[in-house]
N, C-alpha and C. Protein backbone atom coordinates (compact mmCIF):
# COMPACT_ATOMS: atom_id res chain seq x y z
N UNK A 1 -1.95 -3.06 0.14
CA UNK A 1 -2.82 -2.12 0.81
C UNK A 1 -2.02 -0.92 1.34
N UNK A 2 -0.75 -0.88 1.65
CA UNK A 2 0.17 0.26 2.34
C UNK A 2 0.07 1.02 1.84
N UNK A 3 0.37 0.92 -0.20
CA UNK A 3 0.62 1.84 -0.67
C UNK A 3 -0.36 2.73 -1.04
N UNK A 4 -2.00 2.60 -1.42
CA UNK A 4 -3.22 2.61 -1.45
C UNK A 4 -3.52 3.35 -0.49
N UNK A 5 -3.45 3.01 0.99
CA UNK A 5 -3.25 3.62 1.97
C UNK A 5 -2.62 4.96 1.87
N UNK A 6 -1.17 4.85 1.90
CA UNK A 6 -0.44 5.73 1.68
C UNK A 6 -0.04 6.87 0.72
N UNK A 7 -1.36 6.45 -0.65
CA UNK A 7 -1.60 7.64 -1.54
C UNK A 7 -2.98 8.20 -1.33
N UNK A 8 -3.76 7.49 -0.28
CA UNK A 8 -4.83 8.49 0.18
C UNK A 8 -4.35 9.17 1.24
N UNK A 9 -3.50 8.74 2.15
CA UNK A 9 -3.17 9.83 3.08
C UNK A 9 -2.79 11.09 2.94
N UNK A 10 -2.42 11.48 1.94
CA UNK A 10 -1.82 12.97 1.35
C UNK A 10 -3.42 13.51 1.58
N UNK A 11 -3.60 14.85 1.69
CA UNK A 11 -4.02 15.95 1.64
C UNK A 11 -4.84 16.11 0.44
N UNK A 12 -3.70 16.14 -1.05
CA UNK A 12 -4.16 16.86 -1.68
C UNK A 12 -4.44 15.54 -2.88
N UNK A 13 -3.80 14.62 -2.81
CA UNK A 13 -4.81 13.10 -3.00
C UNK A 13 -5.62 12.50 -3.19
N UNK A 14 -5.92 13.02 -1.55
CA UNK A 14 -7.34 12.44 -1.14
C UNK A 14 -8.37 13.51 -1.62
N UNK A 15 -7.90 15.14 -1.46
CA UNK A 15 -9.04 15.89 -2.66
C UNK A 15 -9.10 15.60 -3.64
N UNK A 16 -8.20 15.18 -4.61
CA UNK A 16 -8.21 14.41 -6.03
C UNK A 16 -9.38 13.39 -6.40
N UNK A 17 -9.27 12.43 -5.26
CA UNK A 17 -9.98 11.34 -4.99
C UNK A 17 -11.27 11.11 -4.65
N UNK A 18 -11.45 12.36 -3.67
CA UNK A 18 -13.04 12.73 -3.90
C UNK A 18 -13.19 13.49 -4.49
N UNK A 19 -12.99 14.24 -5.52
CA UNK A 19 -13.55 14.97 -6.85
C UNK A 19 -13.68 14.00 -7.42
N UNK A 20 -13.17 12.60 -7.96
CA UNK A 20 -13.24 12.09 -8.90
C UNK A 20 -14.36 11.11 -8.60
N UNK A 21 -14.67 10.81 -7.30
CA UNK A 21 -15.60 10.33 -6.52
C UNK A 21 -16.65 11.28 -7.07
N UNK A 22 -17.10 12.07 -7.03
CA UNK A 22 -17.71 12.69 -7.31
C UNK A 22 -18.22 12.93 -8.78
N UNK A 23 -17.06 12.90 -9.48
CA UNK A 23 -17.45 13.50 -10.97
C UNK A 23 -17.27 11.81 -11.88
N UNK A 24 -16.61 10.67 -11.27
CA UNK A 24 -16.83 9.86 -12.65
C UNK A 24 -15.53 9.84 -13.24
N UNK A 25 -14.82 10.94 -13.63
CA UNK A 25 -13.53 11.18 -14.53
C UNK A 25 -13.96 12.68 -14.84
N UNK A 26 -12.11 13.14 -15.06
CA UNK A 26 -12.13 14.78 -15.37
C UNK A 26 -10.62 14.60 -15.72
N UNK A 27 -10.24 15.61 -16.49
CA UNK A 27 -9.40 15.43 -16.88
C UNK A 27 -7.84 16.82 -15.52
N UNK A 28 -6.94 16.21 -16.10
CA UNK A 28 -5.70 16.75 -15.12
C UNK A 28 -6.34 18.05 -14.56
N UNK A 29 -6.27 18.85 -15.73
CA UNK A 29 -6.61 20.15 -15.88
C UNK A 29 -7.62 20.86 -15.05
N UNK A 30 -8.44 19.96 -14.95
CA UNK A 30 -9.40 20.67 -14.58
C UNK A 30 -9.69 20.57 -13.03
N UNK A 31 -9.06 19.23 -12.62
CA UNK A 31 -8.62 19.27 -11.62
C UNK A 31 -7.70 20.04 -11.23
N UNK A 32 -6.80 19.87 -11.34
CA UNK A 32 -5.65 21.54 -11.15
C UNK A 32 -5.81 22.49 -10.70
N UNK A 33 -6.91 22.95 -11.77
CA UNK A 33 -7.30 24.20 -11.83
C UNK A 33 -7.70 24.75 -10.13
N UNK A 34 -8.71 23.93 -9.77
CA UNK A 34 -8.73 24.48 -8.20
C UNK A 34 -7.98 23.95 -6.96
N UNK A 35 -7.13 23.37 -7.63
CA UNK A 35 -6.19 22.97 -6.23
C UNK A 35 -4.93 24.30 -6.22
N UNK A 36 -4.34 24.32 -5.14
CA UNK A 36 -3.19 25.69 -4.83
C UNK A 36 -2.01 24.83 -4.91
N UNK A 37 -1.94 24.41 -6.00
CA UNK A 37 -0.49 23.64 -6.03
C UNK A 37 -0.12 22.91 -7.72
N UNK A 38 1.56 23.54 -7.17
CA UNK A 38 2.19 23.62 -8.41
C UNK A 38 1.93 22.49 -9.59
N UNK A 39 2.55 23.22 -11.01
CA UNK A 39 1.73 21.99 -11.82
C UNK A 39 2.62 20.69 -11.70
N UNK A 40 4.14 20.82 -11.37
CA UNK A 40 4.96 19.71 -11.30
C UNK A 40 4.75 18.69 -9.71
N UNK A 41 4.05 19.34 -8.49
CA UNK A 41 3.76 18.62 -7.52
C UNK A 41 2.70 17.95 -8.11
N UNK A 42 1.40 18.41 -8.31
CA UNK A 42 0.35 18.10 -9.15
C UNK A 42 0.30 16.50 -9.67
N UNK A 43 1.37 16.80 -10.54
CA UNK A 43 1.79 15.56 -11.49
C UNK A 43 2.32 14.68 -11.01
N UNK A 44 3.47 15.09 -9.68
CA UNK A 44 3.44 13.57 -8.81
C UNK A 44 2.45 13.41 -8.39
N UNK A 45 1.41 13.84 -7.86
CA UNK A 45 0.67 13.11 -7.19
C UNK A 45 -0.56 12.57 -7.87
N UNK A 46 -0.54 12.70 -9.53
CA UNK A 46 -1.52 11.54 -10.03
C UNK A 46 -0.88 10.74 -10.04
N UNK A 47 1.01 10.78 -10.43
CA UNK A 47 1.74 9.50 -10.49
C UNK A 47 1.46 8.44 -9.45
N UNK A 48 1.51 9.37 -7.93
CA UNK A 48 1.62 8.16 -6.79
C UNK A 48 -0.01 7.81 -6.81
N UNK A 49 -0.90 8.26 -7.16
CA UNK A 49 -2.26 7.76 -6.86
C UNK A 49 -2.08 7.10 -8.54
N UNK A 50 -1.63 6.95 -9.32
CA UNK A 50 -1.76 5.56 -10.53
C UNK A 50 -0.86 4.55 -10.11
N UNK A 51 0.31 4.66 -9.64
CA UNK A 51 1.05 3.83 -9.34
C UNK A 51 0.48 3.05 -7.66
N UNK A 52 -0.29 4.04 -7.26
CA UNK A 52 -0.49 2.72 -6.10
C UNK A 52 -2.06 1.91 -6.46
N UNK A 53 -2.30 1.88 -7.45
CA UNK A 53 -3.62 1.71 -8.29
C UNK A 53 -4.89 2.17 -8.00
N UNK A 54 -4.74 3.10 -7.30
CA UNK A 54 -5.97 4.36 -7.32
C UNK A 54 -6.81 4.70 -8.50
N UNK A 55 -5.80 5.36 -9.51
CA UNK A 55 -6.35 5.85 -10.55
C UNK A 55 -6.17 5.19 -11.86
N UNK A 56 -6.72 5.13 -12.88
CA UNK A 56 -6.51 4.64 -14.38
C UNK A 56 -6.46 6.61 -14.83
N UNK A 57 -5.50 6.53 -16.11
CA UNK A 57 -5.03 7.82 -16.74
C UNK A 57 -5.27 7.46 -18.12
N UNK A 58 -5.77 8.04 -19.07
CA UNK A 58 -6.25 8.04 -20.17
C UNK A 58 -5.51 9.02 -20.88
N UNK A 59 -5.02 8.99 -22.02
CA UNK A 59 -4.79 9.74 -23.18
C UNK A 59 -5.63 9.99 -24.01
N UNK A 60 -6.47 11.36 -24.55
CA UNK A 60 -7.17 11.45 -25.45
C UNK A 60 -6.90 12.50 -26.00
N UNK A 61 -6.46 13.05 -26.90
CA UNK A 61 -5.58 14.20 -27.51
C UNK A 61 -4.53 14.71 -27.11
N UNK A 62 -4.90 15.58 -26.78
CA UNK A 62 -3.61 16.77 -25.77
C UNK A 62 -4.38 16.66 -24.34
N UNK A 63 -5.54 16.13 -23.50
CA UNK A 63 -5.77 15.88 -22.58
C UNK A 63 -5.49 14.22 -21.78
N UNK A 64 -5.29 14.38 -21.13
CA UNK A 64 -5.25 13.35 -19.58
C UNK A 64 -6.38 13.38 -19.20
N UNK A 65 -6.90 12.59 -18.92
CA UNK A 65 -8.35 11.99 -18.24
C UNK A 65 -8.06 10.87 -17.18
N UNK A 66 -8.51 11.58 -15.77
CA UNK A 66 -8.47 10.70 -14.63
C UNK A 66 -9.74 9.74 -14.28
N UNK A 67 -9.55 8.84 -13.76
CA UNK A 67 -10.73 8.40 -13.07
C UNK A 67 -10.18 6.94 -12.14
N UNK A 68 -11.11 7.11 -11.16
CA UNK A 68 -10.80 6.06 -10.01
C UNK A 68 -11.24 4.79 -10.23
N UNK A 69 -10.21 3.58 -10.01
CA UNK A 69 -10.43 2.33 -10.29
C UNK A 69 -11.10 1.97 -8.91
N UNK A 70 -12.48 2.50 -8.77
CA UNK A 70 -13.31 2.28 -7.57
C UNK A 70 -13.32 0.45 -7.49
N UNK A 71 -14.07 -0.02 -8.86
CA UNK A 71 -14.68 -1.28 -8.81
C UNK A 71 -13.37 -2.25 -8.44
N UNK A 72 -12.19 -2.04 -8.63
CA UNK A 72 -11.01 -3.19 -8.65
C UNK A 72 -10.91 -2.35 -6.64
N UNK A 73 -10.56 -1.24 -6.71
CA UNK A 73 -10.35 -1.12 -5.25
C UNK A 73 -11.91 -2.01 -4.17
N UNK A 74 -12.95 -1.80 -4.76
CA UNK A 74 -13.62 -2.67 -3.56
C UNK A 74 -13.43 -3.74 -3.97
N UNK A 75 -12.86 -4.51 -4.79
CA UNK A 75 -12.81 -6.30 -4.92
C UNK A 75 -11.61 -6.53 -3.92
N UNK A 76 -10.49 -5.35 -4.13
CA UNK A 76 -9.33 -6.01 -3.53
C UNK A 76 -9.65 -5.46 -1.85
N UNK A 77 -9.94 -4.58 -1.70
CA UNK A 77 -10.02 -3.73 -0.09
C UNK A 77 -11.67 -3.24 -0.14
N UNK A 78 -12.49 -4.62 -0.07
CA UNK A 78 -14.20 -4.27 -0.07
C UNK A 78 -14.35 -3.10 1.60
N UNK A 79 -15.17 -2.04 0.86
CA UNK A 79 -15.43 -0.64 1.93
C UNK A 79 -14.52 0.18 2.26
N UNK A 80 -12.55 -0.13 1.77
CA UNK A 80 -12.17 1.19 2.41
C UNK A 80 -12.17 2.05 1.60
N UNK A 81 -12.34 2.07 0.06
CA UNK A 81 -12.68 3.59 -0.41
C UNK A 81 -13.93 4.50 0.18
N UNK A 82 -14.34 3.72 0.61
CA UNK A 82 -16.00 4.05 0.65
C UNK A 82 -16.14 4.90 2.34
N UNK A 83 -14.82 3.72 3.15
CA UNK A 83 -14.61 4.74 4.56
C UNK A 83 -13.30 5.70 4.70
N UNK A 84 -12.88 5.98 3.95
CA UNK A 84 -11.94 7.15 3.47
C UNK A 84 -12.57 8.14 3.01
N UNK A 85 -13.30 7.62 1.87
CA UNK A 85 -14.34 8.80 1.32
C UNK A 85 -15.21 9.73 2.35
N UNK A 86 -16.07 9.17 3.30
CA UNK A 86 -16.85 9.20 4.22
C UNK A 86 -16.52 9.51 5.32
N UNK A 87 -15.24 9.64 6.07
CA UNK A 87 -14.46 10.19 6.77
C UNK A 87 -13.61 11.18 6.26
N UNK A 88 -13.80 11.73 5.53
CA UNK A 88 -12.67 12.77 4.50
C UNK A 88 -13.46 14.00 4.85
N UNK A 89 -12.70 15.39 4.90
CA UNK A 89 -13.71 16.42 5.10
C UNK A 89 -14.08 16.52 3.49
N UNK A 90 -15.51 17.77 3.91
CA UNK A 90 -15.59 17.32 2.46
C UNK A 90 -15.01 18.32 1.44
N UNK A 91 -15.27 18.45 0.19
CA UNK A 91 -14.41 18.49 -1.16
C UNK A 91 -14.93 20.27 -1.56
N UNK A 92 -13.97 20.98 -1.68
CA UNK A 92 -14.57 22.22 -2.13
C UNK A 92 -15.18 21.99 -3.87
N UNK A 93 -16.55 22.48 -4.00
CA UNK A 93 -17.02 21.80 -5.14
C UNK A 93 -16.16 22.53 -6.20
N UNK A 94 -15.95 22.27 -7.15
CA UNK A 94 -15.51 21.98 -8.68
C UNK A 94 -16.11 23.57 -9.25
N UNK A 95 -15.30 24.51 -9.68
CA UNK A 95 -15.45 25.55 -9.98
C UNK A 95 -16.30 25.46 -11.58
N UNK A 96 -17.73 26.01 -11.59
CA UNK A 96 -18.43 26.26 -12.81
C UNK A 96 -18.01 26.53 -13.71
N UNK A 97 -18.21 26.26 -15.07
CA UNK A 97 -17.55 26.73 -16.05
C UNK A 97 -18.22 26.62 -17.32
């Protein structure tokens, strides 16, 4: 749980985390796109949100596809995505395109 913990506590993470809350899956990119931060910080921080099992990462061409292992996080920690989410300010929406 520390580490889980400790990759939602970031900032820019936990925006990751509710976009993806939000959208289902999206790929790196497009996430990126509206965050203010570099593409190599970026990339650690899907690392530390896959490695603390936050996220599943997909390969499908030349794209990365994120999405949150919601269902395994409430079996193992039932409600704290759900009170992270819900206590989080909320998410600047996802730029149209």
């Amino acid at each position: 749980m520390v580490e889980v913990l400790r990759a939602l506590a970031d900032p820019v993470r936990l925006e990751i985390v509710q976009r993806l809350a939000g959208t289902g899956e999206e790929s790196c990119n497009a996430i990126g796109s509206d965050l203010d931060v570099h593409q190599t910080t970026l990339s650690h921080h899907y690392r530390v949100l896959r490695e603390a099992g936050v996220t599943w990462t997909t390969v499908k061409g030349l794209s990365r596809l994120v999405r949150l292992r919601r269902d395994d996080l409430d079996v193992l920690f039932p409600g704290l995505l759900d009170s992270v989410l819900n206590g989080a300010r909320p998410v600047r929406p996802a730029a149209e395109g």
